[in-house]
PDB file of N, CA and C in Angstrom:
ATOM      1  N   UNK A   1       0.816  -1.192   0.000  1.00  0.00           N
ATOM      2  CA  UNK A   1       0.000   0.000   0.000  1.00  0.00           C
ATOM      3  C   UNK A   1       0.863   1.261   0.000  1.00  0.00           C
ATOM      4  N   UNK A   2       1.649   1.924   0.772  1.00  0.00           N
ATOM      5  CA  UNK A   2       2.877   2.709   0.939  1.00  0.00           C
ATOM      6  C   UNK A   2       3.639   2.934  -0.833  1.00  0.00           C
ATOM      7  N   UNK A   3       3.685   1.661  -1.206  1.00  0.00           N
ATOM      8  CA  UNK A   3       4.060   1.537  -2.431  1.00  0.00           C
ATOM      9  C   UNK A   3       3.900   1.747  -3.607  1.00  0.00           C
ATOM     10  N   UNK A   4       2.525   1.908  -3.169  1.00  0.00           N
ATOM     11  CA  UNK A   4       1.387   2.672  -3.728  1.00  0.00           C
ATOM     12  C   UNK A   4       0.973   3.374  -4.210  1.00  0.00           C
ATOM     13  N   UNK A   5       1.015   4.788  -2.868  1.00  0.00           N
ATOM     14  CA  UNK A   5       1.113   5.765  -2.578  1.00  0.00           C
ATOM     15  C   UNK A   5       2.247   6.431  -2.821  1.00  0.00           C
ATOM     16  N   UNK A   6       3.499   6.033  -2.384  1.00  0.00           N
ATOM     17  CA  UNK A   6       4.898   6.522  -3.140  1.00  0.00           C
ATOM     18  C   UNK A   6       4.228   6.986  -4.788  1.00  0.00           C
ATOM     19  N   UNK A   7       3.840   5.958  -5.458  1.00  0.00           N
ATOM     20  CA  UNK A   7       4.366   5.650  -6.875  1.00  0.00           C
ATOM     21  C   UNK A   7       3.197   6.898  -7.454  1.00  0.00           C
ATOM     22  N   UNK A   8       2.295   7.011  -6.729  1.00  0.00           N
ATOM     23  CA  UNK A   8       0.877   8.065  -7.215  1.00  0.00           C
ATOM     24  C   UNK A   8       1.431   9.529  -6.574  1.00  0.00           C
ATOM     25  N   UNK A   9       1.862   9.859  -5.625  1.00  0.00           N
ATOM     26  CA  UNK A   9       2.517  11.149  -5.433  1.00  0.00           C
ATOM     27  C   UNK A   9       3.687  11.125  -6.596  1.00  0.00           C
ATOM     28  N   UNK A  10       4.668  10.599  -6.545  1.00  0.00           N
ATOM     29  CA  UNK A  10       5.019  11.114  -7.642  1.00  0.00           C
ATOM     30  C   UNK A  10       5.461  11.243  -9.291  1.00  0.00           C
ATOM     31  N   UNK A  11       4.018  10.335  -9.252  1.00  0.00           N
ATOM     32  CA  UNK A  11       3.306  10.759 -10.621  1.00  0.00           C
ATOM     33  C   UNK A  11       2.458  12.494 -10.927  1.00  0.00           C
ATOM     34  N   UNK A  12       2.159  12.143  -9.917  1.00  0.00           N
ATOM     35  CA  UNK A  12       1.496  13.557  -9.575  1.00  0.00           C
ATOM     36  C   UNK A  12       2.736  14.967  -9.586  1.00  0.00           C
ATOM     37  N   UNK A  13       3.339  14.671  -8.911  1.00  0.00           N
ATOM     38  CA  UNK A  13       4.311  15.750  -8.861  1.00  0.00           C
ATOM     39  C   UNK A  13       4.610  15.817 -10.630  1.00  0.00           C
ATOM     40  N   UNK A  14       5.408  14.864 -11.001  1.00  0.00           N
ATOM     41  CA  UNK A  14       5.937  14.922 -12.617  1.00  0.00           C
ATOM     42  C   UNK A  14       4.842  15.646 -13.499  1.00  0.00           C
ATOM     43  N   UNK A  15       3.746  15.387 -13.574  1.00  0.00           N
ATOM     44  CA  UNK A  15       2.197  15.736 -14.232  1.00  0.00           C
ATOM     45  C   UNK A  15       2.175  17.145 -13.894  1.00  0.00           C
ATOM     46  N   UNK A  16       2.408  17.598 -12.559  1.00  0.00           N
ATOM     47  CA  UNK A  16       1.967  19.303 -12.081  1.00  0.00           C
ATOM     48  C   UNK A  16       3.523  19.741 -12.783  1.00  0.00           C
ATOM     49  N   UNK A  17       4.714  19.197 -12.612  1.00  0.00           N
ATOM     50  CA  UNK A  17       5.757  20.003 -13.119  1.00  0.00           C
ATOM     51  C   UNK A  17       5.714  20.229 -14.812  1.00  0.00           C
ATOM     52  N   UNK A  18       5.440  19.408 -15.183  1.00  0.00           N
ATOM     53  CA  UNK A  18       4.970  19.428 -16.956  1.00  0.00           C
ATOM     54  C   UNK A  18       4.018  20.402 -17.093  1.00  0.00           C
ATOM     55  N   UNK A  19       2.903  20.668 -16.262  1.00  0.00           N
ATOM     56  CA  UNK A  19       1.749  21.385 -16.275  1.00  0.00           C
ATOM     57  C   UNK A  19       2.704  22.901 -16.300  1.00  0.00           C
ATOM     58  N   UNK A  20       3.328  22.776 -15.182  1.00  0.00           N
ATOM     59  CA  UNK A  20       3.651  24.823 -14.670  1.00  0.00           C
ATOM     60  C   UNK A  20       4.718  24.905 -15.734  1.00  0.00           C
ATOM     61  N   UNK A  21       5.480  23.813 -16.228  1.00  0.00           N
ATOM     62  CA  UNK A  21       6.710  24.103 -17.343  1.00  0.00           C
ATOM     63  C   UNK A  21       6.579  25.282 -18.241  1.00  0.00           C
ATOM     64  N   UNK A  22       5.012  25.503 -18.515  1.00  0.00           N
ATOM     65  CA  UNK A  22       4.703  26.730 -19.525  1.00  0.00           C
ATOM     66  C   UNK A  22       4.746  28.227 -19.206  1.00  0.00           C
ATOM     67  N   UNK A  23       4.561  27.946 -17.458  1.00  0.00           N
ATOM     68  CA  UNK A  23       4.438  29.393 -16.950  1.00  0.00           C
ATOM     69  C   UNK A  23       5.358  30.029 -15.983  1.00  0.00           C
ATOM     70  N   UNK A  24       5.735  28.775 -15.317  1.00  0.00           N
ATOM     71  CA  UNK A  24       6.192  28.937 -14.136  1.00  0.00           C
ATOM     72  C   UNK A  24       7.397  28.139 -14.020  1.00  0.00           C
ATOM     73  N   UNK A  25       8.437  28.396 -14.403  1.00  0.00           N
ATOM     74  CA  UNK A  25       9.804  27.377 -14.775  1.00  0.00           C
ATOM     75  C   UNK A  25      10.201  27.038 -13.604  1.00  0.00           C
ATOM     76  N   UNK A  26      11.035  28.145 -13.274  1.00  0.00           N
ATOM     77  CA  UNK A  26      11.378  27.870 -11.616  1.00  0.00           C
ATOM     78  C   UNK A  26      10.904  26.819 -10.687  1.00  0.00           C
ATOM     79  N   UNK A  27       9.677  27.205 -10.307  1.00  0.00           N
ATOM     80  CA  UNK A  27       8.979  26.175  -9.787  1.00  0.00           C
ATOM     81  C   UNK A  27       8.684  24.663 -10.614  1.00  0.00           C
ATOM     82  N   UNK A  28       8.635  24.933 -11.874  1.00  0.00           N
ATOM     83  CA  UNK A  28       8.868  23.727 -12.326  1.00  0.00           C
ATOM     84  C   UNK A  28       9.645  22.716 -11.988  1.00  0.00           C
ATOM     85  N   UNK A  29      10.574  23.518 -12.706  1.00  0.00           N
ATOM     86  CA  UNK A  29      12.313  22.379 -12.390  1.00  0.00           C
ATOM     87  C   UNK A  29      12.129  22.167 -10.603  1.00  0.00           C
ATOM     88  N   UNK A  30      11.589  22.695  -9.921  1.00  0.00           N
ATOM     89  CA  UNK A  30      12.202  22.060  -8.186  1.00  0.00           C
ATOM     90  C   UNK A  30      11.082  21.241  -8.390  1.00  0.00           C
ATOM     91  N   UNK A  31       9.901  21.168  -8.598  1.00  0.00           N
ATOM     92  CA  UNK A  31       9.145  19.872  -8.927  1.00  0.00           C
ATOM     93  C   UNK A  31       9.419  18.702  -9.186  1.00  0.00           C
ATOM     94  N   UNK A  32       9.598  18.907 -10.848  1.00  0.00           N
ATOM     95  CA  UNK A  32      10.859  17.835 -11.424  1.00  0.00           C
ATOM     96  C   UNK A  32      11.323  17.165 -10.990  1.00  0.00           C
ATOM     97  N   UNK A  33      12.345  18.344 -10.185  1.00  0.00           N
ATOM     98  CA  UNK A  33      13.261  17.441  -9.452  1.00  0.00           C
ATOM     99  C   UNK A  33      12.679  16.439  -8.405  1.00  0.00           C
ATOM    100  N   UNK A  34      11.913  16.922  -7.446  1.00  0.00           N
ATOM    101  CA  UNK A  34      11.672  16.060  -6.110  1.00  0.00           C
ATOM    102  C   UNK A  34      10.462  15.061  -6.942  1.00  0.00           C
ATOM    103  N   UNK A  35       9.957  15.551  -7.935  1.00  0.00           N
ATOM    104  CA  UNK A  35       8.826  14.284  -8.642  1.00  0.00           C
ATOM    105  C   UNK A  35      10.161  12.667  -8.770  1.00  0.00           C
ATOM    106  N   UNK A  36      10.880  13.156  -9.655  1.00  0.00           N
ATOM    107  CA  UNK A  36      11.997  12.520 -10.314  1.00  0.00           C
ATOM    108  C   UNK A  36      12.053  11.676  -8.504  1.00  0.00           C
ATOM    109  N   UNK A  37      12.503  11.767  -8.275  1.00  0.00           N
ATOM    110  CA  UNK A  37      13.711  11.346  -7.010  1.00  0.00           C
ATOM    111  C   UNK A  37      12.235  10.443  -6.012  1.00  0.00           C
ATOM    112  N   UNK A  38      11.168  10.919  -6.115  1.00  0.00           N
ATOM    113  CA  UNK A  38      10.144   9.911  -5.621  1.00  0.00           C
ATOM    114  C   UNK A  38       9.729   8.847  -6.544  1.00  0.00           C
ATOM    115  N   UNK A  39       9.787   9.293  -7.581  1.00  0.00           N
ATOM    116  CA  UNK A  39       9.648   8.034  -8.917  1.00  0.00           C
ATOM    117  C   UNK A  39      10.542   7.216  -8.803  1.00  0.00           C
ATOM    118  N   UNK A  40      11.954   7.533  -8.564  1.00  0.00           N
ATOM    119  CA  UNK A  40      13.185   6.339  -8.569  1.00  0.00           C
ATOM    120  C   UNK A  40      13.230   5.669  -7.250  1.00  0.00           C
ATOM    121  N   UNK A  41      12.718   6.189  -6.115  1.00  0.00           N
ATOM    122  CA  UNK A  41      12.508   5.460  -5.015  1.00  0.00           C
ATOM    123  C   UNK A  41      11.529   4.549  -5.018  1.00  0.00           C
ATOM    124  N   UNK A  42       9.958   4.834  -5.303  1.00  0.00           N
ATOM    125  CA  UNK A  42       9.292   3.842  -5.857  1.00  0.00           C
ATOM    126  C   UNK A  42       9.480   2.741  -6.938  1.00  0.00           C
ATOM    127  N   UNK A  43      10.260   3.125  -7.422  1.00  0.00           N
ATOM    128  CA  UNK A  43      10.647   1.638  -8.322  1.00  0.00           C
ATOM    129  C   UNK A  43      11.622   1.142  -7.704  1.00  0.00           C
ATOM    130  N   UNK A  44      12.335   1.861  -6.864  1.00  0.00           N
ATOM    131  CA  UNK A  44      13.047   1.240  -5.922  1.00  0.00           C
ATOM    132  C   UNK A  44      12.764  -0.251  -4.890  1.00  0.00           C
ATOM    133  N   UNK A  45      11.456   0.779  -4.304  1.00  0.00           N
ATOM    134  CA  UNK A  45      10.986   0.017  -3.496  1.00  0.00           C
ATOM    135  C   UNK A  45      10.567  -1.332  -4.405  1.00  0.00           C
ATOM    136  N   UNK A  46      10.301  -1.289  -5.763  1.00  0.00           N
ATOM    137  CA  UNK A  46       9.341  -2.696  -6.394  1.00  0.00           C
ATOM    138  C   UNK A  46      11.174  -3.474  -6.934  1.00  0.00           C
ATOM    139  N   UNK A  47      11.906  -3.272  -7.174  1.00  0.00           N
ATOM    140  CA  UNK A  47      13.137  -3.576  -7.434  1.00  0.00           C
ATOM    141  C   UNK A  47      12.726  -5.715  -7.101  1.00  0.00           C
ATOM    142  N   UNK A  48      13.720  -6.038  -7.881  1.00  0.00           N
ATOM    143  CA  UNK A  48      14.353  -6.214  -9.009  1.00  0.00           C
ATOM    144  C   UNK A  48      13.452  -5.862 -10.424  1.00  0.00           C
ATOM    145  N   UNK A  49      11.949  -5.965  -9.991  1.00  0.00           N
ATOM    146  CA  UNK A  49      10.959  -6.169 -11.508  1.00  0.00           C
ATOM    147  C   UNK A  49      10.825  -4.970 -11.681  1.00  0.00           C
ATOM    148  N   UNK A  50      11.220  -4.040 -11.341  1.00  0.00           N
ATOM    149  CA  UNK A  50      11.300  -2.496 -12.071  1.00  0.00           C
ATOM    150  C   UNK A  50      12.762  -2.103 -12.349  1.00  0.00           C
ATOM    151  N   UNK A  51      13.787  -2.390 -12.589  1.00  0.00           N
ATOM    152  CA  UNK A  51      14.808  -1.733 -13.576  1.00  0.00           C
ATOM    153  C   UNK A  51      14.562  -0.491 -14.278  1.00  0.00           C
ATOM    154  N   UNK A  52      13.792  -1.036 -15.387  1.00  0.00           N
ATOM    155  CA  UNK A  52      13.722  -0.050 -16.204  1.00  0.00           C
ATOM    156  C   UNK A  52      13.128   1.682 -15.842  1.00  0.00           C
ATOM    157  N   UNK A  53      12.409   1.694 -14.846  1.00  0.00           N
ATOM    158  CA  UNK A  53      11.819   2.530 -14.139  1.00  0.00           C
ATOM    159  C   UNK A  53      12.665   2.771 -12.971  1.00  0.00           C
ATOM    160  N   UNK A  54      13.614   2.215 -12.867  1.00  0.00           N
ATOM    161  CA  UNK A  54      14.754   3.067 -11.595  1.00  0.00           C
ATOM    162  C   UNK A  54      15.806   3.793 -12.516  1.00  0.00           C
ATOM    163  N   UNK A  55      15.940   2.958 -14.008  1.00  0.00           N
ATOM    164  CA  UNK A  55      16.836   4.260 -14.849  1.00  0.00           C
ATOM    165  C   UNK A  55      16.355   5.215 -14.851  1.00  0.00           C
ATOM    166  N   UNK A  56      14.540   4.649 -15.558  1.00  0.00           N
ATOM    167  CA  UNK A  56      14.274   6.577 -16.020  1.00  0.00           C
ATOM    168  C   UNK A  56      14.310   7.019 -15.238  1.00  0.00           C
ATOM    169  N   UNK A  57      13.721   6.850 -13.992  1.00  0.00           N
ATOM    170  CA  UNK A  57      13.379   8.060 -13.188  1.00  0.00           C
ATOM    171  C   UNK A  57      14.609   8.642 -12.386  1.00  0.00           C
ATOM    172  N   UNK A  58      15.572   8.047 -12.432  1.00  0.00           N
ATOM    173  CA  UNK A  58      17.086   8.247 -11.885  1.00  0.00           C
ATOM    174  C   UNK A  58      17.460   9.629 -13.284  1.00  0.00           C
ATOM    175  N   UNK A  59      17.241   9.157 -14.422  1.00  0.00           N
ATOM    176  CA  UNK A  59      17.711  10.095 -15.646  1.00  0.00           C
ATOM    177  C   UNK A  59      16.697  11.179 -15.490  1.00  0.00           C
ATOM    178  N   UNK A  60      15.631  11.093 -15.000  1.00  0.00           N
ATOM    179  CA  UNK A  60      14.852  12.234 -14.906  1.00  0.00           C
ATOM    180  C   UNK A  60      15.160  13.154 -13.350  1.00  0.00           C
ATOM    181  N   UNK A  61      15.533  12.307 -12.374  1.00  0.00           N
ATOM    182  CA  UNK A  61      16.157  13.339 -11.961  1.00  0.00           C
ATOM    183  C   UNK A  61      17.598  13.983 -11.956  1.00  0.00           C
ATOM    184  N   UNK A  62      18.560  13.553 -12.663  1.00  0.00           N
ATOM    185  CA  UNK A  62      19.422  14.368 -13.469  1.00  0.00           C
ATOM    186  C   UNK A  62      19.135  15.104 -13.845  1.00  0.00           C
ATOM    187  N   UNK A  63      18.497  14.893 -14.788  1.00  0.00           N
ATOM    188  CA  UNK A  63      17.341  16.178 -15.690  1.00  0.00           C
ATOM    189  C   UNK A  63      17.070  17.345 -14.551  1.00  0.00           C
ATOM    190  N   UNK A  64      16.342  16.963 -13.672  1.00  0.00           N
ATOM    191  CA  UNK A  64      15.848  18.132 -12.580  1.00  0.00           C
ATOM    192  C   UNK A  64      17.016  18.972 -12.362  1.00  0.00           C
ATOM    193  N   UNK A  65      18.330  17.720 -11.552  1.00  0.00           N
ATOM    194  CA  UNK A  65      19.676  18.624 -11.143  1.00  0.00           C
ATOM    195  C   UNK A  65      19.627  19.668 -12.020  1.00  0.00           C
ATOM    196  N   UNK A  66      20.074  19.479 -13.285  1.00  0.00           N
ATOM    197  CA  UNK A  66      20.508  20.215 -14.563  1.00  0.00           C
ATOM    198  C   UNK A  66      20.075  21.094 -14.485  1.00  0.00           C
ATOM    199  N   UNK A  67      18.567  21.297 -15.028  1.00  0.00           N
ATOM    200  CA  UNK A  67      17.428  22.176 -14.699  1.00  0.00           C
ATOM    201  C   UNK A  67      18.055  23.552 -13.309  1.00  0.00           C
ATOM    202  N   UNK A  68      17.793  22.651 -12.183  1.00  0.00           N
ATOM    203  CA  UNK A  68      18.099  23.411 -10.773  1.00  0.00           C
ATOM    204  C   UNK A  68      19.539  24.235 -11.309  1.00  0.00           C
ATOM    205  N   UNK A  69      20.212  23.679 -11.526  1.00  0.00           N
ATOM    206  CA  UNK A  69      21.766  24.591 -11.842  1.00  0.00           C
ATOM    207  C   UNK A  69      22.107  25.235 -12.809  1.00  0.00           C
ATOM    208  N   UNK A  70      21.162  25.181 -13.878  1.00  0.00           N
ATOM    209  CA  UNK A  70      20.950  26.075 -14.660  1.00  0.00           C
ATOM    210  C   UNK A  70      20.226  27.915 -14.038  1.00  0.00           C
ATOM    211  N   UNK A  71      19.124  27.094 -13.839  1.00  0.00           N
ATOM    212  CA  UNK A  71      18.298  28.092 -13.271  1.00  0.00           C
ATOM    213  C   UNK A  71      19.350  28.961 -12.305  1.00  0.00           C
ATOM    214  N   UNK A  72      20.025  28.049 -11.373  1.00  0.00           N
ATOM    215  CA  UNK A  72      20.950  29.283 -10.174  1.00  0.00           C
ATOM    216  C   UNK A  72      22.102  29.834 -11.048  1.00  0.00           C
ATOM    217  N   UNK A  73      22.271  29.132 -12.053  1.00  0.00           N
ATOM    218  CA  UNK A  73      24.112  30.140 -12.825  1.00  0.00           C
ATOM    219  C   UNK A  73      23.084  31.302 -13.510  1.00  0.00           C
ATOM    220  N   UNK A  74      22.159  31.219 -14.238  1.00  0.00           N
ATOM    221  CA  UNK A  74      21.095  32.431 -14.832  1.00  0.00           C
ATOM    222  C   UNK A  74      21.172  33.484 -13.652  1.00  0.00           C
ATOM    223  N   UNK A  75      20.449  33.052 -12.620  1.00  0.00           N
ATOM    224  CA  UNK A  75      20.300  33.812 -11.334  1.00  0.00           C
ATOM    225  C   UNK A  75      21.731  34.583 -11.061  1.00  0.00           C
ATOM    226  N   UNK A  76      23.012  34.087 -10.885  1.00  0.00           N
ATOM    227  CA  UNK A  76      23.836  34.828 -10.316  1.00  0.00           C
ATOM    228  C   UNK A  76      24.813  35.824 -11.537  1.00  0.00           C
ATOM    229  N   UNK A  77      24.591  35.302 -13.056  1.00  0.00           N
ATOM    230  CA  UNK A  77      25.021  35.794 -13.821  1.00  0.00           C
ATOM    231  C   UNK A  77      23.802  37.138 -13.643  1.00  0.00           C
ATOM    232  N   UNK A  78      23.076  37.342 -13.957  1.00  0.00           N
ATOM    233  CA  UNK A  78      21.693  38.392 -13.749  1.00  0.00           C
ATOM    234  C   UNK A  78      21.947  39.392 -12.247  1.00  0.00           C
ATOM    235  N   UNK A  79      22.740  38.742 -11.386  1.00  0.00           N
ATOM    236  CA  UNK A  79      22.920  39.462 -10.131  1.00  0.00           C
ATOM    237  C   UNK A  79      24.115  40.127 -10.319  1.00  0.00           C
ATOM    238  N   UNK A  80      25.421  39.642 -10.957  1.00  0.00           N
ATOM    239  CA  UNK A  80      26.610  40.123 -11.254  1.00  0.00           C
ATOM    240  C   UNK A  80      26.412  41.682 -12.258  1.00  0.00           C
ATOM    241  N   UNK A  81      25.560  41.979 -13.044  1.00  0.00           N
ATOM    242  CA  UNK A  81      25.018  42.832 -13.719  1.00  0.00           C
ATOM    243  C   UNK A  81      24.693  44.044 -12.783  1.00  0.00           C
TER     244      UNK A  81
END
């Protein structure tokens, strides 16, 4: 059940970060990210018969990192100005 629930939060999270991607970036990408990182734990938790779903969601939260450190070098290049 827990397992469950893991796997539906963050589906949910990934779904709302795709959603705000159009308006609201920032907040996007920290979505992303913590969606990502609950997705790879839930397939975690189902491990060995989810593999394939501990890559993606491991590559999707890379993706987030990226995202996140992008967003802060923008930020401090924009502050150096």
């Amino acid at each position: 059940m827990i397992v469950d629930l893991v796997g539906y939060l963050g589906m949910i999270l990934l779904l709302l970060a795709w959603y705000l991607s159009r308006t609201k970036y920032k907040l996007s990408a920290r979505i992303n990210f913590i969606g990502g990182i609950v997705m790879a734990i839930w397939a975690l938790l189902l491990w060995p018969s989810a593999i394939p779903a501990v890559v993606l969601n491991s590559v999707w939260t890379v993706i987030g990192i990226y995202q996140l450190w992008k967003l802060r070098k923008n930020h401090e290049e924009k502050n150096r100005r």
